[in-house]
N, C-alpha and C. Protein backbone atom coordinates (compact mmCIF):
# COMPACT_ATOMS: atom_id res chain seq x y z
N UNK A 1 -71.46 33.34 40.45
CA UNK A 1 -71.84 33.50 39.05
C UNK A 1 -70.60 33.33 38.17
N UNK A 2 -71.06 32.79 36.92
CA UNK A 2 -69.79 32.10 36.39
C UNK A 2 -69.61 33.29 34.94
N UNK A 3 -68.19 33.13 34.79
CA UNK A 3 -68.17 34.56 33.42
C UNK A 3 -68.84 33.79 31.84
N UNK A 4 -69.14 34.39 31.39
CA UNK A 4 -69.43 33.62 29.99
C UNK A 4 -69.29 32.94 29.39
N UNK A 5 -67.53 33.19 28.98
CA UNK A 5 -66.82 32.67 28.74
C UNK A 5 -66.77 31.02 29.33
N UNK A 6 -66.69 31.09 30.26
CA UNK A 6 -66.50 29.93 31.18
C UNK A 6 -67.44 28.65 30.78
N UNK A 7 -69.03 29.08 30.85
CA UNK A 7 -69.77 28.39 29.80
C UNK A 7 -69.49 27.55 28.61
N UNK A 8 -68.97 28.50 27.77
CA UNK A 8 -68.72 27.74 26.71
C UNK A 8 -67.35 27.26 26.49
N UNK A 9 -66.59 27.12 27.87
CA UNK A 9 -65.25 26.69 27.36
C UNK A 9 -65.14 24.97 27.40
N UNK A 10 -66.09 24.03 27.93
CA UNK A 10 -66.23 22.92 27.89
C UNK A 10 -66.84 22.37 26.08
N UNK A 11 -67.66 23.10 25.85
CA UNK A 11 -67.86 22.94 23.99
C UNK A 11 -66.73 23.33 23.17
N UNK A 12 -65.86 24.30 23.83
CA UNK A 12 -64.93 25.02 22.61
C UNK A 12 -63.72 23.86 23.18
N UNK A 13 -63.33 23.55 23.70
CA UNK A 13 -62.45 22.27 23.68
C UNK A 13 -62.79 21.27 23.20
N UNK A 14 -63.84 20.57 23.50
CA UNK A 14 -64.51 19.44 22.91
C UNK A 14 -64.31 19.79 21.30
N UNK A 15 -64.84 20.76 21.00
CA UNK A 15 -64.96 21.07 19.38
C UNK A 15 -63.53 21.07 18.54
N UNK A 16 -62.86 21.90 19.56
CA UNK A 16 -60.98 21.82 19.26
C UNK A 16 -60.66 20.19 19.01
N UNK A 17 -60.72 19.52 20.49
CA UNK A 17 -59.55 18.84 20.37
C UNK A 17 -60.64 17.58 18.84
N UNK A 18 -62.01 17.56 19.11
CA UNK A 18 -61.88 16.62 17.72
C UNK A 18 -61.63 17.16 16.13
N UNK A 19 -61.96 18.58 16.20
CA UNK A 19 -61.38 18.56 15.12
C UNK A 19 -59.95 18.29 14.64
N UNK A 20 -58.99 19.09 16.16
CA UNK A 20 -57.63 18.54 15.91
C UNK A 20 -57.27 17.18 15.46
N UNK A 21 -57.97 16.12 16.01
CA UNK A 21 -57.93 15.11 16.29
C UNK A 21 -57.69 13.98 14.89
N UNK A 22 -59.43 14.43 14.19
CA UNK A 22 -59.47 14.53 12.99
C UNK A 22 -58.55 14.29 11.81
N UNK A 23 -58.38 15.88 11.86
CA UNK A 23 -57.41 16.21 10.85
C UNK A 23 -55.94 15.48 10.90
N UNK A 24 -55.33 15.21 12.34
CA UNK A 24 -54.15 14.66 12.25
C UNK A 24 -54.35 13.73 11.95
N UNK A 25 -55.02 12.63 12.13
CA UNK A 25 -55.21 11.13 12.02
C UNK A 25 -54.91 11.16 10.74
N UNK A 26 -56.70 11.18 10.16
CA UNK A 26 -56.91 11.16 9.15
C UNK A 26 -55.88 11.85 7.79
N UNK A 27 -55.13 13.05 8.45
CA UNK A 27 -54.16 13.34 7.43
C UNK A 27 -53.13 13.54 7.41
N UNK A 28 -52.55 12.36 8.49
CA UNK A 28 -51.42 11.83 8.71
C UNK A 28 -51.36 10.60 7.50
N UNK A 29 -52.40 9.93 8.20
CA UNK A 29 -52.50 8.43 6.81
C UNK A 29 -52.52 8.83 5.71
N UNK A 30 -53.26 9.54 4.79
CA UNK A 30 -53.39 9.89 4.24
C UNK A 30 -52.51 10.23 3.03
N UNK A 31 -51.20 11.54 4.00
CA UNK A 31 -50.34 12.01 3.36
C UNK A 31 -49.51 10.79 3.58
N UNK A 32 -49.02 10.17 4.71
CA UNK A 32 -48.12 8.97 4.50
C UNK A 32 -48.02 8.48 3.24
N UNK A 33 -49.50 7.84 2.82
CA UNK A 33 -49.89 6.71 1.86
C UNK A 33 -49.34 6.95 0.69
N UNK A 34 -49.50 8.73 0.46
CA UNK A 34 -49.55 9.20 -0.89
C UNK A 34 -48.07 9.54 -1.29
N UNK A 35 -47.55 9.90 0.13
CA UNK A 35 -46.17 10.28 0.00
C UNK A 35 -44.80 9.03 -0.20
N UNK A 36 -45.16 8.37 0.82
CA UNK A 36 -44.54 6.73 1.00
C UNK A 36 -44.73 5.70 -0.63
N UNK A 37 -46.08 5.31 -0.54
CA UNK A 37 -47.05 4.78 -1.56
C UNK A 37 -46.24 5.16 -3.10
N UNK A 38 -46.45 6.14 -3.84
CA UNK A 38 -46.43 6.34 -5.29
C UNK A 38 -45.31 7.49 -5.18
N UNK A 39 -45.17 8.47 -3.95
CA UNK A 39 -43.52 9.48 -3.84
C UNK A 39 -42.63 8.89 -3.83
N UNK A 40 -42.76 7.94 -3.62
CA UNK A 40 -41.52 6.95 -3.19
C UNK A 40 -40.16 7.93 -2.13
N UNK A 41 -41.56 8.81 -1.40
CA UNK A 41 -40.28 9.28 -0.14
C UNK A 41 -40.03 8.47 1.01
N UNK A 42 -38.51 8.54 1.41
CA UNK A 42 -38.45 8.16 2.48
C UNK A 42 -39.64 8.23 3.52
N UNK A 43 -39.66 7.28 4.83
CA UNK A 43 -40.82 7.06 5.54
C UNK A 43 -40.63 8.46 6.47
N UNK A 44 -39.32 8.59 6.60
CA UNK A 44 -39.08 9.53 7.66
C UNK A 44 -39.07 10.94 7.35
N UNK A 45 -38.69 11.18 6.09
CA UNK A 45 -38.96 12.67 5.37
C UNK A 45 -40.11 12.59 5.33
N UNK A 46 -40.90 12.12 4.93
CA UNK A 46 -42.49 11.65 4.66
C UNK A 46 -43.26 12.66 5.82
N UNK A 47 -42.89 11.19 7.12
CA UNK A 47 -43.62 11.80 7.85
C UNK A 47 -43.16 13.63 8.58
N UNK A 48 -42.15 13.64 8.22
CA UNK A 48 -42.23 14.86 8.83
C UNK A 48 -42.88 16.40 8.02
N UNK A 49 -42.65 15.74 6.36
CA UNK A 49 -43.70 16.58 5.33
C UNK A 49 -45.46 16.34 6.28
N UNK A 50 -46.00 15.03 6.53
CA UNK A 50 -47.24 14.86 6.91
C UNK A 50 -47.11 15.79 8.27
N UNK A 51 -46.85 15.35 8.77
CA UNK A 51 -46.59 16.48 10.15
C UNK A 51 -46.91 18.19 10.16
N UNK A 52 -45.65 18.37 9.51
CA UNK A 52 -46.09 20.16 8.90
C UNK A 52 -47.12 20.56 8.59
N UNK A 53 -47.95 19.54 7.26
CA UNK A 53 -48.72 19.95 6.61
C UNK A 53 -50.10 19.75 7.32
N UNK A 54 -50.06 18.89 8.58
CA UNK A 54 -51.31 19.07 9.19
C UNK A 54 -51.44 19.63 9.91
N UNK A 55 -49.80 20.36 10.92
CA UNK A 55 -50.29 21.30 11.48
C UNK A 55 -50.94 22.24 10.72
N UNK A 56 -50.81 23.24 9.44
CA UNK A 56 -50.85 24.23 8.85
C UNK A 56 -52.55 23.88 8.74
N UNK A 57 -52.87 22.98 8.57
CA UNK A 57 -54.47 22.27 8.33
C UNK A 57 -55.48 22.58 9.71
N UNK A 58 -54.57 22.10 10.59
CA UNK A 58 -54.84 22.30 12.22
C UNK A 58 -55.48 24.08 12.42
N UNK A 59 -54.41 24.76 12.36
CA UNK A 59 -54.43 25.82 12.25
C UNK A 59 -55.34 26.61 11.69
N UNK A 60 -55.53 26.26 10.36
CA UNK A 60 -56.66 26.82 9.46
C UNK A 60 -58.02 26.44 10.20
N UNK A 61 -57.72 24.94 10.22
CA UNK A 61 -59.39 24.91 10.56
C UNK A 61 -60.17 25.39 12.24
N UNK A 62 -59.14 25.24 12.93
CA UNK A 62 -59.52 26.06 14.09
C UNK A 62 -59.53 27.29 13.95
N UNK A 63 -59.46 27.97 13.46
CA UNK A 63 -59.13 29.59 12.94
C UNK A 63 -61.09 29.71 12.62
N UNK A 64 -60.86 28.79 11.48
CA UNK A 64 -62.36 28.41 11.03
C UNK A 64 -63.55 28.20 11.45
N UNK A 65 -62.99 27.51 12.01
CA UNK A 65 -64.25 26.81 13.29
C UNK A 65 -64.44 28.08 14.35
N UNK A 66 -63.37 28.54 14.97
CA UNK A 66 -63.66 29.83 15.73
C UNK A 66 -63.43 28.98 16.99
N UNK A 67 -62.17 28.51 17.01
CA UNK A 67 -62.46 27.76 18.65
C UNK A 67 -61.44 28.48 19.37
């Protein structure tokens, strides 16, 4: 017999890693575009602002989601 938990740990990954997934992509480009694009920041400060700011996004929304 399997614990409960165990059950639902094949959905609660699945659910994790696309939302992770998601959010980085999508707001990786995103912040690049906006930051690179019209900030006129460096590519490399850039990305490491995009970086931060999606972990902190990451974070929230799994918090959210409850995974």
């Amino acid at each position: 017999m399997q614990p409960s938990w165990c059950k639902s740990l094949p959905a609660r990954l699945l659910r994790f890693n696309l939302t992770n997934g998601e959010v980085s992509i999508v707001g990786n480009l995103a912040l690049m575009k906006v930051l690179v694009g019209p900030g006129h920041v460096n590519y490399l400060i850039a990305n490491g602002i995009a970086i931060a700011l999606c972990s902190l996004v990451n974070f929230a929304v799994s918090e959210a989601v409850g995974v």
